[in-house]
C-alpha atoms as a PDB file:
ATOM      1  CA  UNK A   1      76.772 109.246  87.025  1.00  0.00           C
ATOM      2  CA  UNK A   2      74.563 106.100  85.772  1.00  0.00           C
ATOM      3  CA  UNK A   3      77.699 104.444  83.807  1.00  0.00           C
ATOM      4  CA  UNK A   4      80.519 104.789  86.260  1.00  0.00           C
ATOM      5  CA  UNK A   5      81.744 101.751  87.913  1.00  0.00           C
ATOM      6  CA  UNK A   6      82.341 103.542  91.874  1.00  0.00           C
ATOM      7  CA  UNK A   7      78.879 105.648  91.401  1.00  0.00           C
ATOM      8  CA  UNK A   8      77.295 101.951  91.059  1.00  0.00           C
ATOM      9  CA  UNK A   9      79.459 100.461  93.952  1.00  0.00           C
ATOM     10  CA  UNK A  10      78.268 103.636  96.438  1.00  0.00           C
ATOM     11  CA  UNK A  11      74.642 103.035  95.214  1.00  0.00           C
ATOM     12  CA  UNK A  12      74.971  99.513  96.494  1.00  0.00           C
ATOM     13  CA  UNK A  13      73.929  98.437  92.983  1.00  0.00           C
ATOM     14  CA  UNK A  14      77.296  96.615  92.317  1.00  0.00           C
ATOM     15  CA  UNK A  15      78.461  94.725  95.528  1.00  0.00           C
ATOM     16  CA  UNK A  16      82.130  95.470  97.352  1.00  0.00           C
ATOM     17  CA  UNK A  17      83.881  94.668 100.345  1.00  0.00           C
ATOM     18  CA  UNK A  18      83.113  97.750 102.308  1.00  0.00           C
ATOM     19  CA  UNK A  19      85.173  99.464 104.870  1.00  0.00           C
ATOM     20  CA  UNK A  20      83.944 102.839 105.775  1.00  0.00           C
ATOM     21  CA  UNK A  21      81.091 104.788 105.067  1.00  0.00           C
ATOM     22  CA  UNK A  22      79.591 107.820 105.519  1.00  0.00           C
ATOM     23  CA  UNK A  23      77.510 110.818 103.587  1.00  0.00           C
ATOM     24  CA  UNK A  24      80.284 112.151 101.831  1.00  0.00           C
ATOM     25  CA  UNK A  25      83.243 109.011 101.814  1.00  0.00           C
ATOM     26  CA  UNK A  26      82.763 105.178 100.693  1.00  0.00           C
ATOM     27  CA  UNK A  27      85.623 102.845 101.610  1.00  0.00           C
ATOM     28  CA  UNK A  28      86.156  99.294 100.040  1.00  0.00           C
ATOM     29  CA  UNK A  29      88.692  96.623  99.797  1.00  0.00           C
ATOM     30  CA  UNK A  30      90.548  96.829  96.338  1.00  0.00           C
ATOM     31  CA  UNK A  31      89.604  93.945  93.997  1.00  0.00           C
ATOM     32  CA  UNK A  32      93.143  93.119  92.650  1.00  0.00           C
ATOM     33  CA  UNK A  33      94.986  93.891  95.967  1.00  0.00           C
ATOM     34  CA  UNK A  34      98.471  94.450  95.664  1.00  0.00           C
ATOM     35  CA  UNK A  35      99.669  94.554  99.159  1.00  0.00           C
ATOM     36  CA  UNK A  36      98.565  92.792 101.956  1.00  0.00           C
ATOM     37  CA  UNK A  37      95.973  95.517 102.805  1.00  0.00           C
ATOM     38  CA  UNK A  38      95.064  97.643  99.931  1.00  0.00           C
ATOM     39  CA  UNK A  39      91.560  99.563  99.593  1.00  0.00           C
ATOM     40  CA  UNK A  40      90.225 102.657  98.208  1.00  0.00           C
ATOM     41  CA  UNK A  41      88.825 106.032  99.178  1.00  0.00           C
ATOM     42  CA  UNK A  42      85.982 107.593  97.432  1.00  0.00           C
ATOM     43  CA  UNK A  43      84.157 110.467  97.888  1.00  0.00           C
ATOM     44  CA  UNK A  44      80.288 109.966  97.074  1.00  0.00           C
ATOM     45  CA  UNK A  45      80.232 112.861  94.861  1.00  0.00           C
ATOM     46  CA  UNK A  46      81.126 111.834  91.310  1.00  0.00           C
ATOM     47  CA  UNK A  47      84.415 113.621  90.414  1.00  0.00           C
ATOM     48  CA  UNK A  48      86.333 112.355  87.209  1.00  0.00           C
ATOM     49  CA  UNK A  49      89.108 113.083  88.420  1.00  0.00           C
ATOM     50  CA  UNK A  50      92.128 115.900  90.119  1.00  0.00           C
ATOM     51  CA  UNK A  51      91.270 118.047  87.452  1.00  0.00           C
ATOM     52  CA  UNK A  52      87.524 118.323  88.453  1.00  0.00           C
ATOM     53  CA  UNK A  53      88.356 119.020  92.231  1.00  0.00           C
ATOM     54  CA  UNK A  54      88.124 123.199  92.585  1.00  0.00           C
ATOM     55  CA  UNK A  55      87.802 125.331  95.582  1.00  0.00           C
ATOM     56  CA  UNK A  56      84.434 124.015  96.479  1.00  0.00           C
ATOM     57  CA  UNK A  57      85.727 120.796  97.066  1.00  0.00           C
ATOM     58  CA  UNK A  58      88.300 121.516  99.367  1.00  0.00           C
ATOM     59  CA  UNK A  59      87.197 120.296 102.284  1.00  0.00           C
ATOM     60  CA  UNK A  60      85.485 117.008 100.707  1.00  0.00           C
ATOM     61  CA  UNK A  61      88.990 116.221  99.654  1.00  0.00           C
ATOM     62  CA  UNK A  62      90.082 117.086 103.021  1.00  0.00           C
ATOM     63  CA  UNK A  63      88.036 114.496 104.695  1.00  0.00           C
ATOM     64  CA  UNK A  64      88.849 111.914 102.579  1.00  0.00           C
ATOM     65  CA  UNK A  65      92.779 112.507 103.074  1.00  0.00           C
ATOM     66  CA  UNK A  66      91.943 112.382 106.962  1.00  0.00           C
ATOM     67  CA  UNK A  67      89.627 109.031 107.003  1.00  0.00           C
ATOM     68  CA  UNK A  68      92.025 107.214 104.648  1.00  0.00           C
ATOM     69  CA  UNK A  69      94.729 108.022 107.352  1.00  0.00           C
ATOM     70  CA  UNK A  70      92.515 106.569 110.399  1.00  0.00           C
ATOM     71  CA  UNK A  71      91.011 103.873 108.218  1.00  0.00           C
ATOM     72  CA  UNK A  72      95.174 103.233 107.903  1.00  0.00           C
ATOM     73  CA  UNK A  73      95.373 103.464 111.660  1.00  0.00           C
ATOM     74  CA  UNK A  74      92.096 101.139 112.257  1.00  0.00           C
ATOM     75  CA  UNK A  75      94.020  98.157 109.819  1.00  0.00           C
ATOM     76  CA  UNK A  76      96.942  98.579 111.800  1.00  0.00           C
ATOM     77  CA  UNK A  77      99.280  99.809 109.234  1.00  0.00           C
ATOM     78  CA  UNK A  78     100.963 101.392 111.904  1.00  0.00           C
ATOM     79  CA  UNK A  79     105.108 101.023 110.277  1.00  0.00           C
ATOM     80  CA  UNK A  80     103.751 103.251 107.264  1.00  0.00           C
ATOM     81  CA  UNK A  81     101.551 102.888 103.883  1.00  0.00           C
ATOM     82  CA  UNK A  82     101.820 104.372 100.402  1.00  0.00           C
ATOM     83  CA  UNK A  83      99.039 106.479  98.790  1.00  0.00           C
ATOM     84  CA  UNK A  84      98.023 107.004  95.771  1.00  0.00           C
ATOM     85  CA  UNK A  85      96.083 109.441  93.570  1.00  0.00           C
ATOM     86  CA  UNK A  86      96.401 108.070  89.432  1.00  0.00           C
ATOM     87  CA  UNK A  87      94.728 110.947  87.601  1.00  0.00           C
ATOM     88  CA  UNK A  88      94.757 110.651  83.648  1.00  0.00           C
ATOM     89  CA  UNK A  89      95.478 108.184  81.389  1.00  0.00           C
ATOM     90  CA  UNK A  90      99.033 108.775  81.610  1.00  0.00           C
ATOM     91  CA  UNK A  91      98.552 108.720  85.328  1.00  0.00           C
ATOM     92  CA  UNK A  92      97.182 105.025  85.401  1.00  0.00           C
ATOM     93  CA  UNK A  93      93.836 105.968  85.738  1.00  0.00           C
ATOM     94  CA  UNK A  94      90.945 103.368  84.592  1.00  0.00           C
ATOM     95  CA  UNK A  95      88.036 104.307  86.770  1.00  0.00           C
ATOM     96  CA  UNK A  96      87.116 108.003  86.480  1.00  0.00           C
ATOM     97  CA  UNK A  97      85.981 108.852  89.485  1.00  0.00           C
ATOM     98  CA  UNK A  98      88.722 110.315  91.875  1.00  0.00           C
ATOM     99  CA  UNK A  99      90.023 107.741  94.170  1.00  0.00           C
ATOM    100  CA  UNK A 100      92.746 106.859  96.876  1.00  0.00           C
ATOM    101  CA  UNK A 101      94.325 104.128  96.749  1.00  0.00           C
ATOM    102  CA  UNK A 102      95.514 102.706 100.598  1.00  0.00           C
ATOM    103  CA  UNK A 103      98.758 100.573 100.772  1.00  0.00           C
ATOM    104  CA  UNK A 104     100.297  98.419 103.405  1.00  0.00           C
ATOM    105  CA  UNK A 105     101.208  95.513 104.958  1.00  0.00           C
ATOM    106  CA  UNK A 106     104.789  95.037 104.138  1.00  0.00           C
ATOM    107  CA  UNK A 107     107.384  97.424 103.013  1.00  0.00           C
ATOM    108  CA  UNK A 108     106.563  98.924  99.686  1.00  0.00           C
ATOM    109  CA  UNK A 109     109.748  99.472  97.615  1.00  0.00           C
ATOM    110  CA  UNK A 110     110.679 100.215  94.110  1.00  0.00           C
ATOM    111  CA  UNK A 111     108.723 102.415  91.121  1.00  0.00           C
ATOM    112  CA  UNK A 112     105.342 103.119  91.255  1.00  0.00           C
ATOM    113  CA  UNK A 113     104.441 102.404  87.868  1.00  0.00           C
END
């Protein structure tokens, strides 16, 4: 999708911190980190968001789930790590493409939103 910010980021046309890739997942540092290690799991497919995921997706979804747990591992968030899925605007989304949010570093406590 030529306007949306993570299409342009997995294109290479806008520069980020990257920390996996391969030909379905993209993996970069979160701009506004907040915790100590915080990044985000795309899938390379554009995907607005939850509500665009059906039963052919299943297994893209799947993959991400599992490489955001061993890119977790690999940053040694080994005492635990929150994720996150915003969907919606009610949800907190602001960049519609379907993302995971990765994070850890300390204890996370408190509301989410």
């Amino acid at each position: 999708m030529s306007d949306c910010l993570f299409c342009k980021i997995v294109a290479g046309d806008i520069p980020a911190d990257k920390v996996y890739e391969d030909d379905d997942v993209f993996a970069f540092r979160d701009i506004s980190p907040q915790a100590p290690t915080h990044f985000l799991v795309i899938p390379k497919k554009h995907l607005s968001d939850l509500s665009a995921v059906n039963e052919d997706h299943e297994k893209l979804i799947g993959k991400l789930v599992r490489i955001g747990a061993e890119l977790a591992a690999q940053e040694g968030l080994d005492g635990g790590y929150r994720v996150i899925f915003n969907n919606g605007p009610d949800g907190g989304q602001i960049v519609y493409h379907i993302h995971m949010h990765i994070l850890g570093g300390r204890q996370l406590r408190g509301p989410l939103g």
